[in-house]
Protein backbone atom coordinates (compact mmCIF):
# COMPACT_ATOMS: atom_id res chain seq x y z
CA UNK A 1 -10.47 -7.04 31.14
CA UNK A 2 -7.62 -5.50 33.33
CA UNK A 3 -4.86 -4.71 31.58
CA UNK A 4 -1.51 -6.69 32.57
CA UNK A 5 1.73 -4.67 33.76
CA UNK A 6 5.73 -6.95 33.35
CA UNK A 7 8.56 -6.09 34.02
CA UNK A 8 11.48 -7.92 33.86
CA UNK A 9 15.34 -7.60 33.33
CA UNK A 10 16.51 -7.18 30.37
CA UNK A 11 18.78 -10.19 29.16
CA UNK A 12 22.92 -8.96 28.65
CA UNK A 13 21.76 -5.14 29.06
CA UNK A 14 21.26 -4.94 32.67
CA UNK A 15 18.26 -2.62 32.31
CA UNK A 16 14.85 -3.24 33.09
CA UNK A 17 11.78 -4.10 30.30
CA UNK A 18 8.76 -2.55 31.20
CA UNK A 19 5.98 -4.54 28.80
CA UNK A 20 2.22 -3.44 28.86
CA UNK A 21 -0.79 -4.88 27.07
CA UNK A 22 -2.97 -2.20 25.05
CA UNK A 23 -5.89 -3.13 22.87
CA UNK A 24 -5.29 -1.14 19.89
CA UNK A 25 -7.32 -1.97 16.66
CA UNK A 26 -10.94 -2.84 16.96
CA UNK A 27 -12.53 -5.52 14.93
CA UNK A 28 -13.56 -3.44 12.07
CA UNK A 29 -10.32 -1.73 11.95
CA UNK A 30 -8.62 -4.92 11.66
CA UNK A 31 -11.05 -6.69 9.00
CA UNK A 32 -11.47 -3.73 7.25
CA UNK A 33 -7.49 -3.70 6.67
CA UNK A 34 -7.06 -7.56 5.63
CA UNK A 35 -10.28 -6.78 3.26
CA UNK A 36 -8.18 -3.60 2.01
CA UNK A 37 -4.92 -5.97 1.06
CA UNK A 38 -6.29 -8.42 -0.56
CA UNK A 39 -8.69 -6.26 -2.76
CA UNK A 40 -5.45 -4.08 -3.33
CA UNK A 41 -3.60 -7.55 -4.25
CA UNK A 42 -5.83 -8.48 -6.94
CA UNK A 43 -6.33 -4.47 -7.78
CA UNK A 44 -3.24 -4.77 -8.62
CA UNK A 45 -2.28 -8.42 -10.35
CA UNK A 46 -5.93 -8.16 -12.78
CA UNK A 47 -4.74 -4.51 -13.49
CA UNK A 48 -1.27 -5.51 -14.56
CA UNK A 49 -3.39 -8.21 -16.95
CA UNK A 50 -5.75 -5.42 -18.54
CA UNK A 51 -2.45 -3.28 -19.01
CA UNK A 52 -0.94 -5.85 -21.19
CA UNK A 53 -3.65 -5.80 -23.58
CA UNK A 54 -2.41 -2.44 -24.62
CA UNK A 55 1.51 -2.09 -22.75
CA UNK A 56 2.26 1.77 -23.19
CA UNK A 57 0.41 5.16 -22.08
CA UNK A 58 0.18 8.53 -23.48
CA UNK A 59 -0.88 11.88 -22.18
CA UNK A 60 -4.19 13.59 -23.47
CA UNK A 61 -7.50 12.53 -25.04
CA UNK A 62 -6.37 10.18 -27.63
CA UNK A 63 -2.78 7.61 -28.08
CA UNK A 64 0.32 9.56 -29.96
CA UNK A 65 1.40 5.81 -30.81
CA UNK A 66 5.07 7.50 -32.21
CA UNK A 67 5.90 9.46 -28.69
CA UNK A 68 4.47 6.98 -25.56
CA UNK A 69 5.34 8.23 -22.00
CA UNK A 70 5.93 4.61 -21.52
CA UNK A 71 5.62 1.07 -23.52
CA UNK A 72 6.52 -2.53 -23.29
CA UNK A 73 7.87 -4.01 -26.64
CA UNK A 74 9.48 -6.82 -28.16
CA UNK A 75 11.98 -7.33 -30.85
CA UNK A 76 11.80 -9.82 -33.82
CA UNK A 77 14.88 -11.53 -32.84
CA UNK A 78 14.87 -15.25 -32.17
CA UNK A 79 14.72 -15.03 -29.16
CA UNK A 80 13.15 -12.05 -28.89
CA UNK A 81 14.34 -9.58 -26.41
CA UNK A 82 12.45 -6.96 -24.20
CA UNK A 83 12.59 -3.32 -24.33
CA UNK A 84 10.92 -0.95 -21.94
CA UNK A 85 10.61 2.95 -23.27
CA UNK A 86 10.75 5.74 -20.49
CA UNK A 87 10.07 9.30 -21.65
CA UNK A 88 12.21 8.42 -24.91
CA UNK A 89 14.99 6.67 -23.21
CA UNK A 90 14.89 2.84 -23.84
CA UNK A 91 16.11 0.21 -21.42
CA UNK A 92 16.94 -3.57 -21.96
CA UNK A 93 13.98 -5.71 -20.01
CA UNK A 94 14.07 -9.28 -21.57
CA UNK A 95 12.54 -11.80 -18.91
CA UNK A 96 10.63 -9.10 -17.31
CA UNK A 97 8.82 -6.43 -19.18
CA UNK A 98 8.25 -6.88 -22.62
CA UNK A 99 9.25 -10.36 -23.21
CA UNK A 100 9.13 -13.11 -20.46
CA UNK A 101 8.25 -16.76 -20.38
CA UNK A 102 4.99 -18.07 -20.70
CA UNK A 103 3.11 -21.34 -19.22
CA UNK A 104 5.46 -23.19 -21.64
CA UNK A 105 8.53 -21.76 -20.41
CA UNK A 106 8.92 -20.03 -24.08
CA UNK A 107 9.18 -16.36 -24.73
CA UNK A 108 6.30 -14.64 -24.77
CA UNK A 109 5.41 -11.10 -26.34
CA UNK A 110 3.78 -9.22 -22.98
CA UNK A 111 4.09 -5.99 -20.74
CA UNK A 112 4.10 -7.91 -17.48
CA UNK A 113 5.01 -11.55 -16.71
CA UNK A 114 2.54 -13.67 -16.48
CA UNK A 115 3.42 -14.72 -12.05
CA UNK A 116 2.61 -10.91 -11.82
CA UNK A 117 -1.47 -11.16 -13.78
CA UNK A 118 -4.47 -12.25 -12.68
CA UNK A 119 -5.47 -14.82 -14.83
CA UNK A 120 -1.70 -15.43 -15.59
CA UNK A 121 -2.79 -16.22 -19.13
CA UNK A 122 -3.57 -13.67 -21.59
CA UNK A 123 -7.08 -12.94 -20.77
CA UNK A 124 -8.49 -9.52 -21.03
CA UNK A 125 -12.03 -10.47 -20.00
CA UNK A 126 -11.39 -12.70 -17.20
CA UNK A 127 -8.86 -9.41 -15.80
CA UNK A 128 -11.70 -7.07 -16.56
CA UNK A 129 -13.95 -9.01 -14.05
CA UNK A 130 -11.56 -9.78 -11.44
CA UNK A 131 -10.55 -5.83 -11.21
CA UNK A 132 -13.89 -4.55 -11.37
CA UNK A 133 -15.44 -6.79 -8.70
CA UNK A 134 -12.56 -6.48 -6.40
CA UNK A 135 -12.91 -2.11 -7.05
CA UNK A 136 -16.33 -2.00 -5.87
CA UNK A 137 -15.40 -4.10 -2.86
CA UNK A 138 -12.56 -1.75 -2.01
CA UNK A 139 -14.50 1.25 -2.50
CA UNK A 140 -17.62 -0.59 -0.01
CA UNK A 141 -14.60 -1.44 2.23
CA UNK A 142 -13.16 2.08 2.19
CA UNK A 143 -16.65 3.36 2.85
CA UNK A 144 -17.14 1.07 5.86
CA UNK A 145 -13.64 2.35 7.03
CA UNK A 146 -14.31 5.88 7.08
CA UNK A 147 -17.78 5.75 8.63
CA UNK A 148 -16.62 3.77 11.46
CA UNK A 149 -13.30 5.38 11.74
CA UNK A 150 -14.97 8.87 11.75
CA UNK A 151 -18.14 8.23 13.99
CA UNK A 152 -15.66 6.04 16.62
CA UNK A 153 -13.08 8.78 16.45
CA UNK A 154 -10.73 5.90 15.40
CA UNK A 155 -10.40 8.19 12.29
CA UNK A 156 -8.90 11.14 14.15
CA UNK A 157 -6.45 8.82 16.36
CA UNK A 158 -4.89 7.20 13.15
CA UNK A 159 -4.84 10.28 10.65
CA UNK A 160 -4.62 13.51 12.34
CA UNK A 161 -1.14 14.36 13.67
CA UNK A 162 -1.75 15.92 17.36
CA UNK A 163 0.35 19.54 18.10
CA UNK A 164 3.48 18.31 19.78
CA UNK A 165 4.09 15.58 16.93
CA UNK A 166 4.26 18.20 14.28
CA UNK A 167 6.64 20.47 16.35
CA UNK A 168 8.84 17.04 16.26
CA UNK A 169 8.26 16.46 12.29
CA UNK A 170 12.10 16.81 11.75
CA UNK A 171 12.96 14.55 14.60
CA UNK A 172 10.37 11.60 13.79
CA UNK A 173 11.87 11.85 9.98
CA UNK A 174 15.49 11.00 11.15
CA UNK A 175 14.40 8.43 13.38
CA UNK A 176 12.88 6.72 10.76
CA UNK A 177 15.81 7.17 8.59
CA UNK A 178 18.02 5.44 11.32
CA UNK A 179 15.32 3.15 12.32
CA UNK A 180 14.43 4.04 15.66
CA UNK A 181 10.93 3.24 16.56
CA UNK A 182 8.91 4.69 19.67
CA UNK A 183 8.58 3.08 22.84
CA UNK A 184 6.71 3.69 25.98
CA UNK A 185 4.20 5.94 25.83
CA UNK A 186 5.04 7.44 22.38
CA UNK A 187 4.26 4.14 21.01
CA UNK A 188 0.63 4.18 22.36
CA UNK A 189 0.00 6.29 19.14
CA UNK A 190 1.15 6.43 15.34
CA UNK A 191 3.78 9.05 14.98
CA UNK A 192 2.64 12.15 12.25
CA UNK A 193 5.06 10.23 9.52
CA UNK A 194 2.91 7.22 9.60
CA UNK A 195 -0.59 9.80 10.32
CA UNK A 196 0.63 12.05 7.47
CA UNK A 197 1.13 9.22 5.00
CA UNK A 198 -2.29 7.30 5.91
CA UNK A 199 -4.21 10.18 5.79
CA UNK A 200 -2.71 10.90 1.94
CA UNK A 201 -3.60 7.22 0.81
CA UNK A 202 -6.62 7.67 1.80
CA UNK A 203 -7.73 11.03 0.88
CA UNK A 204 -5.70 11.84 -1.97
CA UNK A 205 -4.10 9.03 -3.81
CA UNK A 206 -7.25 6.18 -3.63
CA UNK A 207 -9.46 8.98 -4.49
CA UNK A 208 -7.73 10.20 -7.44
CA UNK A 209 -7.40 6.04 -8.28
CA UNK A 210 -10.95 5.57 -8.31
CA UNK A 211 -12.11 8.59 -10.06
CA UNK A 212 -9.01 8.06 -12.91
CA UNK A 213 -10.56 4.40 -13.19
CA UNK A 214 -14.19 5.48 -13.59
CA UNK A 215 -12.67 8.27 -16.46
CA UNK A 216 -11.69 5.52 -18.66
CA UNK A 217 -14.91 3.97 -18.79
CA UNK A 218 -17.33 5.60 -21.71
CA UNK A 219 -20.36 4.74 -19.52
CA UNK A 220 -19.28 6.87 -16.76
CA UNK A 221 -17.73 9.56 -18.99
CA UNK A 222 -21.19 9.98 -20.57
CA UNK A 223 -22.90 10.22 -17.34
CA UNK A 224 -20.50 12.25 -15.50
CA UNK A 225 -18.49 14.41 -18.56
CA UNK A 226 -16.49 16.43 -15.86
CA UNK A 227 -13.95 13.34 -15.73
CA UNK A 228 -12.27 13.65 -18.65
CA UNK A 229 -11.89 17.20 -18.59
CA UNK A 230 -10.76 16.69 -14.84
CA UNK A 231 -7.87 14.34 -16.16
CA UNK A 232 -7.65 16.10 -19.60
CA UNK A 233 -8.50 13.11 -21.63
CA UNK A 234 -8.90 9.07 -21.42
CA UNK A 235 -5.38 8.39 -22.16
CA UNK A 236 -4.45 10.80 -19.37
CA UNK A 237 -6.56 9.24 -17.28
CA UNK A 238 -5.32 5.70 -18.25
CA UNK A 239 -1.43 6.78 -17.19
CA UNK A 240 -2.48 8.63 -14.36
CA UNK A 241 -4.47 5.36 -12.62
CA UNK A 242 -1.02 3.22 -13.40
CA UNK A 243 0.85 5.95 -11.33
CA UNK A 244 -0.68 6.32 -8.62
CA UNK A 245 -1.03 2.55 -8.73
CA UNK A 246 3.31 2.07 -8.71
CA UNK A 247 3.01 4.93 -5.61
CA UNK A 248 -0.04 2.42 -3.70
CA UNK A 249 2.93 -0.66 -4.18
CA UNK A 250 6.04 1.92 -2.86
CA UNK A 251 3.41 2.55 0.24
CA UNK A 252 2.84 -1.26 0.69
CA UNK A 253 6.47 -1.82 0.10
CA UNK A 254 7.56 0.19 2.95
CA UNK A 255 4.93 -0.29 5.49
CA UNK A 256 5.43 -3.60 5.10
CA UNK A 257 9.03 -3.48 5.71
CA UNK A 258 8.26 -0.77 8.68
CA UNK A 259 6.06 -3.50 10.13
CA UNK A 260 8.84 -6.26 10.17
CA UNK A 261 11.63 -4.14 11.05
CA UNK A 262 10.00 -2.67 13.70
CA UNK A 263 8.49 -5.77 15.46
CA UNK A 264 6.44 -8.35 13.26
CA UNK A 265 5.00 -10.49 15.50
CA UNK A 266 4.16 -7.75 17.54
CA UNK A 267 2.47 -5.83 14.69
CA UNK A 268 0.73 -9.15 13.28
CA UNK A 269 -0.96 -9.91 16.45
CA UNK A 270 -2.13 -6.54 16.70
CA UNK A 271 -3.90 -6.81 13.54
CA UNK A 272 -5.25 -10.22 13.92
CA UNK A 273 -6.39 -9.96 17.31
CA UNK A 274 -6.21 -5.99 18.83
CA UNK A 275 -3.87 -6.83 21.09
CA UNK A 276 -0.18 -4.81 20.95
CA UNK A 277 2.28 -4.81 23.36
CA UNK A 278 4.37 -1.24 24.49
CA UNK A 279 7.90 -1.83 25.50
CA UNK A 280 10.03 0.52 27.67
CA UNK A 281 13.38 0.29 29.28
CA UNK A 282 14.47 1.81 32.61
CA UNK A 283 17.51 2.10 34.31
CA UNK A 284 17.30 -0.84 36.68
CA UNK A 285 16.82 -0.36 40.31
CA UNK A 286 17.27 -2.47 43.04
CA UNK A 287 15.12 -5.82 43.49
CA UNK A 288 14.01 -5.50 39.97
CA UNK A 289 12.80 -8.61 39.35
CA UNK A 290 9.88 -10.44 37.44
CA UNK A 291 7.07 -8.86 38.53
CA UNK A 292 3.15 -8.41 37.67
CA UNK A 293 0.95 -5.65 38.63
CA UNK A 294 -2.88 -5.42 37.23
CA UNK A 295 -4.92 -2.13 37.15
């Protein structure tokens, strides 16, 4: 298919638009990345549910119940009120962590509300399933990423900064502190912040998920008895899974709100269909008008 060349003027700027159509994320990349969401979603909302069964976390092979790293309490007033415990220092939660309304719109005595769990209800088991189905599809997914990605070279193209964009680290950092995004060319390829931070998700913060996940099961721990001496101990384990968790939600946070501030309909149909358009502006020239060349 020949790719389509417009230019136009600018509205109120008098420069000139340059707009070209590149085909940017193959089909695997781009169902491979809606399969990654929503098994991060759920990840997430059934992991939140199997937290509250137990809301604190300690450091080393067994719970110091007296000194938690973190917990979710209640008082015994009527109503009670929520208190979250950071490294000793206690804040006032009530309606979010600790104590928030249930179905019946009444307190309720849990680490998470219940619009944040999947089931929303109280249910252990039913969050045990969801989260462990929906980690061995993300791990399948992630597998089926990374072979494609690597034996495509799509791997290399999204991950691996090139020469020139880490002699221009400083310079890509401030623009994305003032919020100016490529264009042109530049825009043809991820800049090294976004290559930098993909290639840490996913080779050193999923890993480290899933192997923190399979410590705290005693089935794997018997089978494979490096993992708890890896994360020095179940509990360890245990908080280090819910941290790296909070730092997969700051990721989705801000790539998220890269993707709308820096064009979302742009972005969106570039994940839903391949196609992404690159924008440049020119001085304008004389007889700039609409025009349309194909190569």
């Amino acid at each position: 298919m020949p790719r389509t060349y417009l230019t136009r003027s600018a509205p109120d700027t008098g420069e000139v638009e340059h707009r070209r159509w590149m085909f940017r994320h193959p089909a695997v990349i781009r169902i491979t990345h809606w399969v990654n969401a929503l098994c991060l979603l759920v990840l997430l909302m059934s992991g939140l549910q199997i937290f509250n069964a137990h809301p604190a976390l300690y450091w080393g092979k067994v719970s110091t119940f007296d000194t938690p790293l973190l917990s979710m309490t209640s008082t015994e007033d009527d109503p009670p009120k929520g208190v979250t415990t950071v490294l000793g220092r206690t804040f006032d939660t009530t309606g979010w962590l600790g104590s928030s309304p249930g179905a019946d719109g009444e307190p309720a005595d849990r680490g998470f509300p219940s619009w944040l769990t999947l089931p929303s209800d109280q249910d252990l088991t039913g969050g045990r399933s969801w989260h462990f189905f929906f980690a061995w599809a993300l791990v399948l997914n992630g597998a089926l990423y990374l072979l494609y990605g690597l034996f495509s070279g799509q791997l290399r193209f999204r991950v691996v900064p090139q020469r020139d964009q880490v002699r221009h680290f400083a310079a890509s950092v401030w623009e994305h502190l003032t919020l100016r995004f490529p264009e042109g060319d530049e825009a043809k390829r991820y800049n090294v912040i976004q290559k930098l931070t993909y290639a840490v998700v996913l080779f050193v913060l999923l890993p480290v998920q899933v192997l923190a996940g399979l410590a705290m099961s005693p089935a794997m721990d018997a089978a494979f008895p490096f993992l708890l001496t890896l994360f020095d101990g179940r509990q360890s384990a245990r908080t280090v899974h819910f941290v790296v968790a909070a730092l997969l939600v700051l990721f989705v946070v801000v790539h998220v709100a890269l993707v709308v501030l820096s064009g979302f309909w742009n972005n969106m149909r570039g994940m839903l269909t391949g196609w992404f358009v690159i924008e440049r502006r020119i001085e304008p020239t004389a007889g700039d008008d609409v025009r349309e060349h194909r190569a």
